[in-house]
N, C-alpha and C. Protein backbone atom coordinates (compact mmCIF):
# COMPACT_ATOMS: atom_id res chain seq x y z
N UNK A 1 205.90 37.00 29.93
CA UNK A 1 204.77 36.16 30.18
C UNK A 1 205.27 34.72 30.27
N UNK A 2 205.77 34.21 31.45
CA UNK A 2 205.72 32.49 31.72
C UNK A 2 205.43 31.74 32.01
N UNK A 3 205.12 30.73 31.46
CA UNK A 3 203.77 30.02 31.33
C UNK A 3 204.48 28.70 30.90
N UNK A 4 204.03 27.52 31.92
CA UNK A 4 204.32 26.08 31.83
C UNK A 4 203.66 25.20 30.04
N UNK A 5 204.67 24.86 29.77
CA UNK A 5 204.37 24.06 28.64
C UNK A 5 204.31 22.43 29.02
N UNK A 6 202.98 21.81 28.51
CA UNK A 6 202.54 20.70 28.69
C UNK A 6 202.67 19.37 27.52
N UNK A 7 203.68 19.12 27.39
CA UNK A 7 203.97 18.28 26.57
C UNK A 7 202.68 17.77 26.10
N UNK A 8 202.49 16.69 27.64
CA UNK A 8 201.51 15.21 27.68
C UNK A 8 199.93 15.76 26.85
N UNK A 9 200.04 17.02 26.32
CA UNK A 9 198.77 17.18 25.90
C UNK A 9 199.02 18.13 24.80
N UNK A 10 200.09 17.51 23.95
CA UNK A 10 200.26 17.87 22.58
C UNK A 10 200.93 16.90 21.90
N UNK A 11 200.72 16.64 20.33
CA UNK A 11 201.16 15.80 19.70
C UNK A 11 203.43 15.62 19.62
N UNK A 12 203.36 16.62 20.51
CA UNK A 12 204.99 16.45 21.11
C UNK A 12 205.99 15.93 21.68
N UNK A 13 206.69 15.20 21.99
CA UNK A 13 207.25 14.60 22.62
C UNK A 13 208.87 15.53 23.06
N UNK A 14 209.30 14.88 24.05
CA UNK A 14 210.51 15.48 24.24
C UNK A 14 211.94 14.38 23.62
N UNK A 15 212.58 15.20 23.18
CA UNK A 15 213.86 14.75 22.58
C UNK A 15 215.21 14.94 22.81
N UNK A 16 216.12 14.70 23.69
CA UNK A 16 216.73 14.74 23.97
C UNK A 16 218.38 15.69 22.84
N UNK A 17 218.66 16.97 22.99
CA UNK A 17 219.64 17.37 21.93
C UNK A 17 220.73 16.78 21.60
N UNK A 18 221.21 15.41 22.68
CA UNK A 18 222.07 14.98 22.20
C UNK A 18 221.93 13.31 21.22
N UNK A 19 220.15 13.16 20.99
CA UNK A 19 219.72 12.28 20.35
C UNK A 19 219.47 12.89 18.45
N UNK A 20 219.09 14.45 18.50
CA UNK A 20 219.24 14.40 17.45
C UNK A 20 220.57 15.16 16.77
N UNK A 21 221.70 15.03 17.79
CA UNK A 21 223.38 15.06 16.89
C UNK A 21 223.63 13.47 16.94
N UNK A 22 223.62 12.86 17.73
CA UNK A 22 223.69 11.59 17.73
C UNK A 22 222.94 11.11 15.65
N UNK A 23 221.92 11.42 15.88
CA UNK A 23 221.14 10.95 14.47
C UNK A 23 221.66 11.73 13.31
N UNK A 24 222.01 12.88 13.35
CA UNK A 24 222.77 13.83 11.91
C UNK A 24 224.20 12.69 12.01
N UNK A 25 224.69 12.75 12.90
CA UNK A 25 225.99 12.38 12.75
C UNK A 25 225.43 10.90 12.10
N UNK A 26 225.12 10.11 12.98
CA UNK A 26 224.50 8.63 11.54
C UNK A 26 224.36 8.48 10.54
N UNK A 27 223.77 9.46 10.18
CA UNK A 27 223.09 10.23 9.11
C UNK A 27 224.48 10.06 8.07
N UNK A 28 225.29 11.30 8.38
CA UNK A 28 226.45 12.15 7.94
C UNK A 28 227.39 10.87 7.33
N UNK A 29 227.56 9.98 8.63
CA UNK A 29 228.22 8.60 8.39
C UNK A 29 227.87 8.06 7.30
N UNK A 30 226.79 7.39 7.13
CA UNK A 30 226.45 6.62 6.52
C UNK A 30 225.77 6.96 5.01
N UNK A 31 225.47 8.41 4.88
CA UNK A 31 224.72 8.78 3.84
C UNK A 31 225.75 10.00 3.19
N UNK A 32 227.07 10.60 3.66
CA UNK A 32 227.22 11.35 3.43
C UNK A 32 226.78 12.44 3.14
N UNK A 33 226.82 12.88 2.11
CA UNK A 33 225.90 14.91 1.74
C UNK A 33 224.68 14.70 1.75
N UNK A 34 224.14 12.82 0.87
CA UNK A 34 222.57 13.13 1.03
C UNK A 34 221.99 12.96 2.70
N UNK A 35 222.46 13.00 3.00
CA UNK A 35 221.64 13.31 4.88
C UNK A 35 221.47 13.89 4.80
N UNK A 36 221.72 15.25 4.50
CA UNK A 36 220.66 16.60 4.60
C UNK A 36 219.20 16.18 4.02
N UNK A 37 218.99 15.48 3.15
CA UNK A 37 217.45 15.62 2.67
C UNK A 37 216.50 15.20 3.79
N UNK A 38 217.33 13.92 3.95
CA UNK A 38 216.47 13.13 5.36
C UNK A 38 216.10 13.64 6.83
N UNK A 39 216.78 14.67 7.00
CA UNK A 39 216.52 15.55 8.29
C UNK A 39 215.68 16.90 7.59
N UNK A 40 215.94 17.25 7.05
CA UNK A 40 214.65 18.52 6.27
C UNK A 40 213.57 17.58 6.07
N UNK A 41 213.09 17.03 5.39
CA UNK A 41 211.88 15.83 4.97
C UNK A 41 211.43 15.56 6.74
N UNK A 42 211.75 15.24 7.37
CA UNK A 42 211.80 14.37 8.82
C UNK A 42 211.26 15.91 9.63
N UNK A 43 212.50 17.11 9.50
CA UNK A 43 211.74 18.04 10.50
C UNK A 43 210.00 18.82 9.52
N UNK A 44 210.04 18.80 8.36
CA UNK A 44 209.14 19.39 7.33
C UNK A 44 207.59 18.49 8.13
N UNK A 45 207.90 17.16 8.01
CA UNK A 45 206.73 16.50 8.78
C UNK A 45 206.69 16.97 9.94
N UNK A 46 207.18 17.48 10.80
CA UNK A 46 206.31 17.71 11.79
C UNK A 46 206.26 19.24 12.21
N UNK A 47 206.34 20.14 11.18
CA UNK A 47 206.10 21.22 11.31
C UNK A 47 204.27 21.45 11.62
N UNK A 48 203.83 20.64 10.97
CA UNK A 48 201.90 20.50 11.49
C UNK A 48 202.00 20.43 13.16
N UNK A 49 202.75 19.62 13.40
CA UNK A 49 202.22 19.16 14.94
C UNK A 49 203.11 20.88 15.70
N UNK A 50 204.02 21.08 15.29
CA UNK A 50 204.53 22.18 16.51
C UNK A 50 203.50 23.32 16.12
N UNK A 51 203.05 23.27 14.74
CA UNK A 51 202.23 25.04 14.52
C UNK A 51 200.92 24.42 15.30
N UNK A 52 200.10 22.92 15.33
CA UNK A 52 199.11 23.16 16.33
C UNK A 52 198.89 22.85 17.49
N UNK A 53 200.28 22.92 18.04
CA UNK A 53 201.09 22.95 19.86
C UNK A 53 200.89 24.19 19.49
N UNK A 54 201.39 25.34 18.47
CA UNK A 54 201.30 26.97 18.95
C UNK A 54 200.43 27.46 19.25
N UNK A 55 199.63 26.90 18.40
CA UNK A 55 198.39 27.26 18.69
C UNK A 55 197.41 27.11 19.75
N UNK A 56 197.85 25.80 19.81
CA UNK A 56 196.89 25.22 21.73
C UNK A 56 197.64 26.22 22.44
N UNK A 57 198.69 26.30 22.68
CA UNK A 57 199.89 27.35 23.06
C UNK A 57 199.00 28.75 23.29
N UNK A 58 198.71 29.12 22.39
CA UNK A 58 198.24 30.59 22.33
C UNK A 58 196.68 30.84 22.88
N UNK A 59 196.07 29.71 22.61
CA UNK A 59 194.41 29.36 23.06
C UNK A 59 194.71 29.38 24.71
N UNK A 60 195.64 28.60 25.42
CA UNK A 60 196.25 28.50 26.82
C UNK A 60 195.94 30.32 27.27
N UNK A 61 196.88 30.79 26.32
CA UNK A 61 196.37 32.28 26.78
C UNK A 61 195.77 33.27 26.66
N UNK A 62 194.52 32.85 25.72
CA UNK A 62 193.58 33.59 25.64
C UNK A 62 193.77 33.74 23.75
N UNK A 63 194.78 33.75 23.13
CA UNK A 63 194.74 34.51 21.84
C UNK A 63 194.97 33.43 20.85
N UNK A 64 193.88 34.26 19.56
CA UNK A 64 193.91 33.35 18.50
C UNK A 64 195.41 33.76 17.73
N UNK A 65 195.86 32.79 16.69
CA UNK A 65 196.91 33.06 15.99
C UNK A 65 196.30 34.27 14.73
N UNK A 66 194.87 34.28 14.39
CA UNK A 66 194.87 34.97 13.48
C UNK A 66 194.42 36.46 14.12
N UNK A 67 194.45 36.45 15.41
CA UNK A 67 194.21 37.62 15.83
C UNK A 67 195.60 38.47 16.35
N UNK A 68 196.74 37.71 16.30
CA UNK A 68 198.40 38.67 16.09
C UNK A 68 198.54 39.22 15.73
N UNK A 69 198.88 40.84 15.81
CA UNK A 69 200.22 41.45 15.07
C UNK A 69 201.08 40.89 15.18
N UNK A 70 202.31 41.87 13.74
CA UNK A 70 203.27 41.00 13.61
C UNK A 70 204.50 41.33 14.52
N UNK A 71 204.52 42.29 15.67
CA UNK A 71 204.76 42.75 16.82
C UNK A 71 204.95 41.87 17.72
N UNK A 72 203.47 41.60 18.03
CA UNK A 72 203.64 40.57 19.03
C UNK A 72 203.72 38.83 18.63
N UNK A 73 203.40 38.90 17.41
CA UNK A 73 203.71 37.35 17.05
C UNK A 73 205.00 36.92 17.18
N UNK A 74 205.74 37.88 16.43
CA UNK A 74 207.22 37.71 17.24
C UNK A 74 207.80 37.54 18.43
N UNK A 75 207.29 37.97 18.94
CA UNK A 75 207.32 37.55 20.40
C UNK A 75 206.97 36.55 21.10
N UNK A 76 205.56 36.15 20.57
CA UNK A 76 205.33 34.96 20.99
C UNK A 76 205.48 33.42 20.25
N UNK A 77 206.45 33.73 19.12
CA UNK A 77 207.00 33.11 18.79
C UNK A 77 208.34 32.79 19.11
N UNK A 78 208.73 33.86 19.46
CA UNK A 78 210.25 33.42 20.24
C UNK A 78 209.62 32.71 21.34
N UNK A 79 208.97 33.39 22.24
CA UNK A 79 208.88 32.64 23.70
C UNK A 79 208.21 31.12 23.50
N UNK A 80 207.09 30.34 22.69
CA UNK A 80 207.00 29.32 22.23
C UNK A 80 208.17 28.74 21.50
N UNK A 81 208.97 28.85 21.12
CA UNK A 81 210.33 28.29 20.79
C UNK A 81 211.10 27.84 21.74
N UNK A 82 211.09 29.09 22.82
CA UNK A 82 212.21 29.05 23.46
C UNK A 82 211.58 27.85 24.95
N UNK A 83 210.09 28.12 25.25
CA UNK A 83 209.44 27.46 26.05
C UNK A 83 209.48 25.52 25.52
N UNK A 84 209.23 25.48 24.36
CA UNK A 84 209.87 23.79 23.80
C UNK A 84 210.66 23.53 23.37
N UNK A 85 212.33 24.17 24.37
CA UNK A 85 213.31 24.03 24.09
C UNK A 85 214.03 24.07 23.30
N UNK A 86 213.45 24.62 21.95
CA UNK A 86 214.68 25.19 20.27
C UNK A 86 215.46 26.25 21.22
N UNK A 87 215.08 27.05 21.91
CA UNK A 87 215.91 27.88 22.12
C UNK A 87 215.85 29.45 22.06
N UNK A 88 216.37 30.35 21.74
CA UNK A 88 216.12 31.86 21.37
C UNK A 88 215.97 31.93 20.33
N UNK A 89 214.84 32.89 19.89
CA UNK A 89 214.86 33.03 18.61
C UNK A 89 214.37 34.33 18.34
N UNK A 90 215.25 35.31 17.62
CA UNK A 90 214.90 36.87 17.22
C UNK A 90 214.45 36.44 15.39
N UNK A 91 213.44 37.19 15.33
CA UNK A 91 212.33 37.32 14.16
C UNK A 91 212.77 38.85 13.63
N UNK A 92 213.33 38.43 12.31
CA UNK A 92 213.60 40.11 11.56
C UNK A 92 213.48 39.90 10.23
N UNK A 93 213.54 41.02 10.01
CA UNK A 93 213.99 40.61 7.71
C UNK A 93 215.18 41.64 7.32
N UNK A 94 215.47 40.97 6.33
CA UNK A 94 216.46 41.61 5.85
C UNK A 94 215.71 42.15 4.14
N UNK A 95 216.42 43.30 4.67
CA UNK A 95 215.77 44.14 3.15
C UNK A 95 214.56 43.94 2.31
N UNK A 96 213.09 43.52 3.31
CA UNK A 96 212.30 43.24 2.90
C UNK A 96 211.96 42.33 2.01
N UNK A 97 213.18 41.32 2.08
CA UNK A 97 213.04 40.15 1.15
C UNK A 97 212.42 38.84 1.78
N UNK A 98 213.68 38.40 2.78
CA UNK A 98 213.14 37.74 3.54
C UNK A 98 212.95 37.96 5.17
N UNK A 99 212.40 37.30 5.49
CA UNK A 99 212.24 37.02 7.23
C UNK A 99 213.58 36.08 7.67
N UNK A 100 214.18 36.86 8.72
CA UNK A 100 215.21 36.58 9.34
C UNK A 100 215.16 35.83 10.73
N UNK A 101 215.58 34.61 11.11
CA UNK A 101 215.34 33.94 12.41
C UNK A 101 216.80 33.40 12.95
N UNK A 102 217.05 34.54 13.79
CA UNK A 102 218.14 34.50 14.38
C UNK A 102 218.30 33.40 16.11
N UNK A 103 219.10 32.22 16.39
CA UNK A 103 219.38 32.07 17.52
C UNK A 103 221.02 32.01 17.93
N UNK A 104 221.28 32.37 18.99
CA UNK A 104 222.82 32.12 19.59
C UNK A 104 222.92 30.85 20.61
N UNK A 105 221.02 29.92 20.44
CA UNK A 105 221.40 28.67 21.45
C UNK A 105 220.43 27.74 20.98
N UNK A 106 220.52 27.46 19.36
CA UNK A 106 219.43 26.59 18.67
C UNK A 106 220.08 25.57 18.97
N UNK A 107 218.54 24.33 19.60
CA UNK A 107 219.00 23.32 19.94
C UNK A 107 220.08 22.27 19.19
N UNK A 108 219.61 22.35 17.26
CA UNK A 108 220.20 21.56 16.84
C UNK A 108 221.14 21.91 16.67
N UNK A 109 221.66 22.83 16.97
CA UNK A 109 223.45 23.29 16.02
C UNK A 109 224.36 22.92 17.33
N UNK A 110 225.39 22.00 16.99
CA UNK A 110 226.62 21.47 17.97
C UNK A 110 228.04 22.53 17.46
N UNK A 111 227.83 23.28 18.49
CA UNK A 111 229.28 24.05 17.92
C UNK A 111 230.57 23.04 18.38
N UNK A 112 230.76 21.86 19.03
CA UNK A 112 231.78 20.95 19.02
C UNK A 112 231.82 20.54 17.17
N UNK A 113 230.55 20.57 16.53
CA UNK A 113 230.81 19.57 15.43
C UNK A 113 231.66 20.22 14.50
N UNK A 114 231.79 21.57 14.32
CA UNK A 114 233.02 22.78 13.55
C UNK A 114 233.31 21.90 12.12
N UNK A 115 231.99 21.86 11.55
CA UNK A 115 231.93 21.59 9.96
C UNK A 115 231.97 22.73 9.15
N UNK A 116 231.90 22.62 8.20
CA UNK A 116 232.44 23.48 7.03
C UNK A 116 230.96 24.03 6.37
N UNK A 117 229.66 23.99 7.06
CA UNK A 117 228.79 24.43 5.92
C UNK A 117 227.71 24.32 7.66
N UNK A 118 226.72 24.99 7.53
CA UNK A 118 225.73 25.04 8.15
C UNK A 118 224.88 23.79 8.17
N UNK A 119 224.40 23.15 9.85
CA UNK A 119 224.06 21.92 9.45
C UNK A 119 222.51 21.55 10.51
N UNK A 120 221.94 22.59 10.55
CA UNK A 120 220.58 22.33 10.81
C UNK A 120 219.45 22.39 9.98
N UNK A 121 219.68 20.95 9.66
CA UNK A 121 218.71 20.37 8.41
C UNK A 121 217.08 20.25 9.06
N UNK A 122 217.17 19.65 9.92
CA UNK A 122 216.11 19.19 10.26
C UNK A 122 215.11 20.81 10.64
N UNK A 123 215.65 21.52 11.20
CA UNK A 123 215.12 22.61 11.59
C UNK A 123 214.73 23.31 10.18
N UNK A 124 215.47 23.40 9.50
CA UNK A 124 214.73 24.18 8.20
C UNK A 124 213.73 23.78 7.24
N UNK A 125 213.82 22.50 7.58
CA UNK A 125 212.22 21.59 7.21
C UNK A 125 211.18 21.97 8.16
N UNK A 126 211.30 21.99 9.51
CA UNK A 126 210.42 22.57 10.52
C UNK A 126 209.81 23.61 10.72
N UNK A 127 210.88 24.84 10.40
CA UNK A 127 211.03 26.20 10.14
C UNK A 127 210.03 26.32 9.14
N UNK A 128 210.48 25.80 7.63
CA UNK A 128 209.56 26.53 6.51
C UNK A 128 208.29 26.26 6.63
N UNK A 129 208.05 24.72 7.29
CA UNK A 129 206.32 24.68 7.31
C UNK A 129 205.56 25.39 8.17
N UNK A 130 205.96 25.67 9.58
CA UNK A 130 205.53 26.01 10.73
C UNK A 130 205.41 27.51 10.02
N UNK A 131 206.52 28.20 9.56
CA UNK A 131 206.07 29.93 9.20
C UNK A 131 205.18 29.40 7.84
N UNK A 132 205.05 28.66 7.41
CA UNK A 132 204.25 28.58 5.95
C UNK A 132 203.11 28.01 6.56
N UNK A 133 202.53 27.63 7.52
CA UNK A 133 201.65 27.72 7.79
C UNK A 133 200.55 28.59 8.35
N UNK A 134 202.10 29.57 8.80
CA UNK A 134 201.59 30.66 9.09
C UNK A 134 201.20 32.06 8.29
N UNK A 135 201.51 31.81 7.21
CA UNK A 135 201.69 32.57 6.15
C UNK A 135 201.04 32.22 5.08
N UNK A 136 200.41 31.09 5.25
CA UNK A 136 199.22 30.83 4.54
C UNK A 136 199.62 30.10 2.87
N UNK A 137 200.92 30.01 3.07
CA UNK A 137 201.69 29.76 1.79
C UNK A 137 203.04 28.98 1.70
N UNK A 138 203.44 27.91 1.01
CA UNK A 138 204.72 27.36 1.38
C UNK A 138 205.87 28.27 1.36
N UNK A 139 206.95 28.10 2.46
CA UNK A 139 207.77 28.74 2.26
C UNK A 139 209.09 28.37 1.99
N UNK A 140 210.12 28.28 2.05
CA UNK A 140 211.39 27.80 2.37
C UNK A 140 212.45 28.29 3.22
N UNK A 141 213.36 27.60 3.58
CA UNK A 141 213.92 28.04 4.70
C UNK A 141 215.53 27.55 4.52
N UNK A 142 216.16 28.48 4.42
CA UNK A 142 217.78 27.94 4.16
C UNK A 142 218.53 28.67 5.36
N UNK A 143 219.62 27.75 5.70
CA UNK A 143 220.03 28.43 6.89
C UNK A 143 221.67 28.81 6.30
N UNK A 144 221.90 30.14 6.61
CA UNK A 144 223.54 30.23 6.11
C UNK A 144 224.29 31.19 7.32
N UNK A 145 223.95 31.02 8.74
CA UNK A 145 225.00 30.55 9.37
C UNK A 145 224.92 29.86 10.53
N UNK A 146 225.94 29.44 11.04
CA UNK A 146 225.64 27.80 12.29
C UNK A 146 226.14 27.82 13.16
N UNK A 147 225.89 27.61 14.32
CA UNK A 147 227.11 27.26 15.29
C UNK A 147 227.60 26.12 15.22
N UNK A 148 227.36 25.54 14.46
CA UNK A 148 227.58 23.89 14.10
C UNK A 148 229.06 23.78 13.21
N UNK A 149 229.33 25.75 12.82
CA UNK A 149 230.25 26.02 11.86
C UNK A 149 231.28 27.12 12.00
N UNK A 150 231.03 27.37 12.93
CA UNK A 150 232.01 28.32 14.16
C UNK A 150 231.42 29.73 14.23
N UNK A 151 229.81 29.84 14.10
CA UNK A 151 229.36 30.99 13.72
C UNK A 151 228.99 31.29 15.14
N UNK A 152 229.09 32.34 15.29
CA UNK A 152 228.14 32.99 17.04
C UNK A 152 227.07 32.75 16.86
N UNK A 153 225.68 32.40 15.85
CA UNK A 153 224.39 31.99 16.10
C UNK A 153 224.30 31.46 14.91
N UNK A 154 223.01 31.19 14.91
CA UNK A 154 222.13 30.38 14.11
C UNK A 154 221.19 31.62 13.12
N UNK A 155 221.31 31.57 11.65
CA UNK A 155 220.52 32.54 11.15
C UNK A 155 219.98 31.66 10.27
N UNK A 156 218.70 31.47 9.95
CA UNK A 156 217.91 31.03 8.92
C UNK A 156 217.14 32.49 8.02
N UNK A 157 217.19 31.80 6.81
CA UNK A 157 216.24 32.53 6.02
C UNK A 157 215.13 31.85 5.16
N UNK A 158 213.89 32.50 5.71
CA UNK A 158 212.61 31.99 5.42
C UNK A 158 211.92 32.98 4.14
N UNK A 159 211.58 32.45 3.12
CA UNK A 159 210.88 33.54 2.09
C UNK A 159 210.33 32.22 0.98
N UNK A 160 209.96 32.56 -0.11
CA UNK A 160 209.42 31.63 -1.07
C UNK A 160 210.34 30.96 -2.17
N UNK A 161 210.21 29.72 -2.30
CA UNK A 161 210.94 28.74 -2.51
C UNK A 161 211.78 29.76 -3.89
N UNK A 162 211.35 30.23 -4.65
CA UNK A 162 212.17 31.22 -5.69
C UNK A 162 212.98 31.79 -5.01
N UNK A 163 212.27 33.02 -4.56
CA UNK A 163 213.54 33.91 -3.61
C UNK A 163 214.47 32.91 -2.80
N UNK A 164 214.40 31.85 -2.06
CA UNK A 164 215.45 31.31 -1.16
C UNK A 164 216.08 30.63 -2.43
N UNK A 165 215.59 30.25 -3.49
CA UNK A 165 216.60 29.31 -4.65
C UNK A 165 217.49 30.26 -5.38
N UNK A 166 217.28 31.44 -5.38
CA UNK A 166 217.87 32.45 -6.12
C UNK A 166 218.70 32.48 -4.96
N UNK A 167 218.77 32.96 -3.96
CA UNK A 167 219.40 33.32 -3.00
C UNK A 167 220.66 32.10 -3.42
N UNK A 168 220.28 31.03 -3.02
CA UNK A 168 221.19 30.02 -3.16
C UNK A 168 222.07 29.55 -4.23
N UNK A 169 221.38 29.66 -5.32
CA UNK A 169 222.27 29.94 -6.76
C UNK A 169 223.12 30.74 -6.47
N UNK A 170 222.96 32.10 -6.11
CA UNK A 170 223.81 33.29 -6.45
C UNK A 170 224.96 32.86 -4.87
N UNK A 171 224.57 32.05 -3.75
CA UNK A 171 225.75 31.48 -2.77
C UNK A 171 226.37 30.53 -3.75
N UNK A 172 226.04 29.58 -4.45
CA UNK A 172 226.69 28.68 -4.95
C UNK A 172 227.71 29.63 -6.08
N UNK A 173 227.64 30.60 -6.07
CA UNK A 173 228.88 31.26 -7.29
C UNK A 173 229.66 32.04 -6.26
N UNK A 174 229.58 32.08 -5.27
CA UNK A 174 230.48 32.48 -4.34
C UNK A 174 230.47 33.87 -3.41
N UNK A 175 228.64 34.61 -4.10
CA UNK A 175 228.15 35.72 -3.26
C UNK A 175 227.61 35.24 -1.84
N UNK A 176 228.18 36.13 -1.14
CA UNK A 176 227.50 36.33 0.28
C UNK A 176 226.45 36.33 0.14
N UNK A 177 225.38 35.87 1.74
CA UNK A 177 223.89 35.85 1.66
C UNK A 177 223.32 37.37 1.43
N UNK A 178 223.76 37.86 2.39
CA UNK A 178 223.67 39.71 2.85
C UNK A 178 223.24 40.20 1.29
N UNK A 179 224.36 40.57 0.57
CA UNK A 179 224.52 40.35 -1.29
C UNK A 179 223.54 40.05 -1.83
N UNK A 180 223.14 38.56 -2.22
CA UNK A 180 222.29 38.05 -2.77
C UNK A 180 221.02 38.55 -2.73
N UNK A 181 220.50 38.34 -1.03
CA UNK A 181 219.05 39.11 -0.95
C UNK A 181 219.11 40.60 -1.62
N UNK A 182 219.87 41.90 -1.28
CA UNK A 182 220.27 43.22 -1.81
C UNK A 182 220.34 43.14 -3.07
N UNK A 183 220.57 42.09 -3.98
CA UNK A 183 219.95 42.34 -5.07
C UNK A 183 218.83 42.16 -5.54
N UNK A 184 218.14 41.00 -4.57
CA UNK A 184 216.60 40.89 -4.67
C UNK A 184 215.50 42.00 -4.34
N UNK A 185 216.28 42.71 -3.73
CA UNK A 185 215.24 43.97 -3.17
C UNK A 185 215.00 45.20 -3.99
């Protein structure tokens, strides 16, 4: 289903991908490690405006958001992603813990930048509100792998701020993500 996306008549603007590596890297410069907060905080705000672009989005074609399965929401959540340029995005879970959001061409990840840790901040501020809005509940969103980090895609994990903090504790002692969730389940 393809269907023209209209900026000029959503609270959206277009952004150029090499304006926001340009801005991490500033960021990175000048703030070192704490730059990550400032791009999560920065994409977290405007997770409102892209979930009610999805929504005008979905009204465009007839369907309410609360009238989705989770079948086709996936779907039309990739294709609204991929239609305002983030890119591809496959919707899965892993071991019924969390929801899995896979891309191999997310806008923010620079596979020239070949850092040592996953570095799409801004997107996982974007990510958790936009599905937590959809979900009726805050969520969180940690991403552990990047192309920003020599990974073949982009995987975020979206679930509730416990489960993704546990998750992350048990990375910070040196378990794999895969691991971590498998014991959550």
């Amino acid at each position: 289903m393809a269907t023209n996306f209209a900026l000029a008549s959503t609270p959206l603007v277009a952004l150029p991908r090499q304006s926001l590596a340009a801005l991490r890297g500033a960021l990175m410069r000048d703030l070192g490690g704490g730059y990550a907060t400032y791009l999560q905080e920065a994409g977290y705000a405007g997770g409102e405006a892209i979930f009610a672009s999805f929504q005008e989005w979905l009204a465009s074609l007839g369907i309410s958001v609360e009238g989705v399965g989770y079948a086709e929401f996936q779907g039309l959540a990739a294709e609204f992603f991929r239609d305002t340029g983030w890119g591809s995005l496959a919707i899965g879970s892993l071991d019924d813990v969390v929801m899995t959001l896979d891309s191999s061409d997310w806008a923010e990840a620079d596979p020239t930048l070949n850092i040592g840790f996953p570095a799409c901040y801004y997107s996982m501020g974007l990510l958790a509100d936009f599905f937590g809005r959809l979900a009726g509940s805050p969520l969180a969103c940690y991403e552990v792998e990047c192309r920003s980090n020599g990974a073949a895609h982009c995987r975020f994990l979206l679930g509730s701020a416990e489960v993704i903090g546990q998750i992350y504790q048990r990375m910070t002692e040196g378990v794999d993500y895969v691991t971590a969730v498998g014991e959550l389940a």
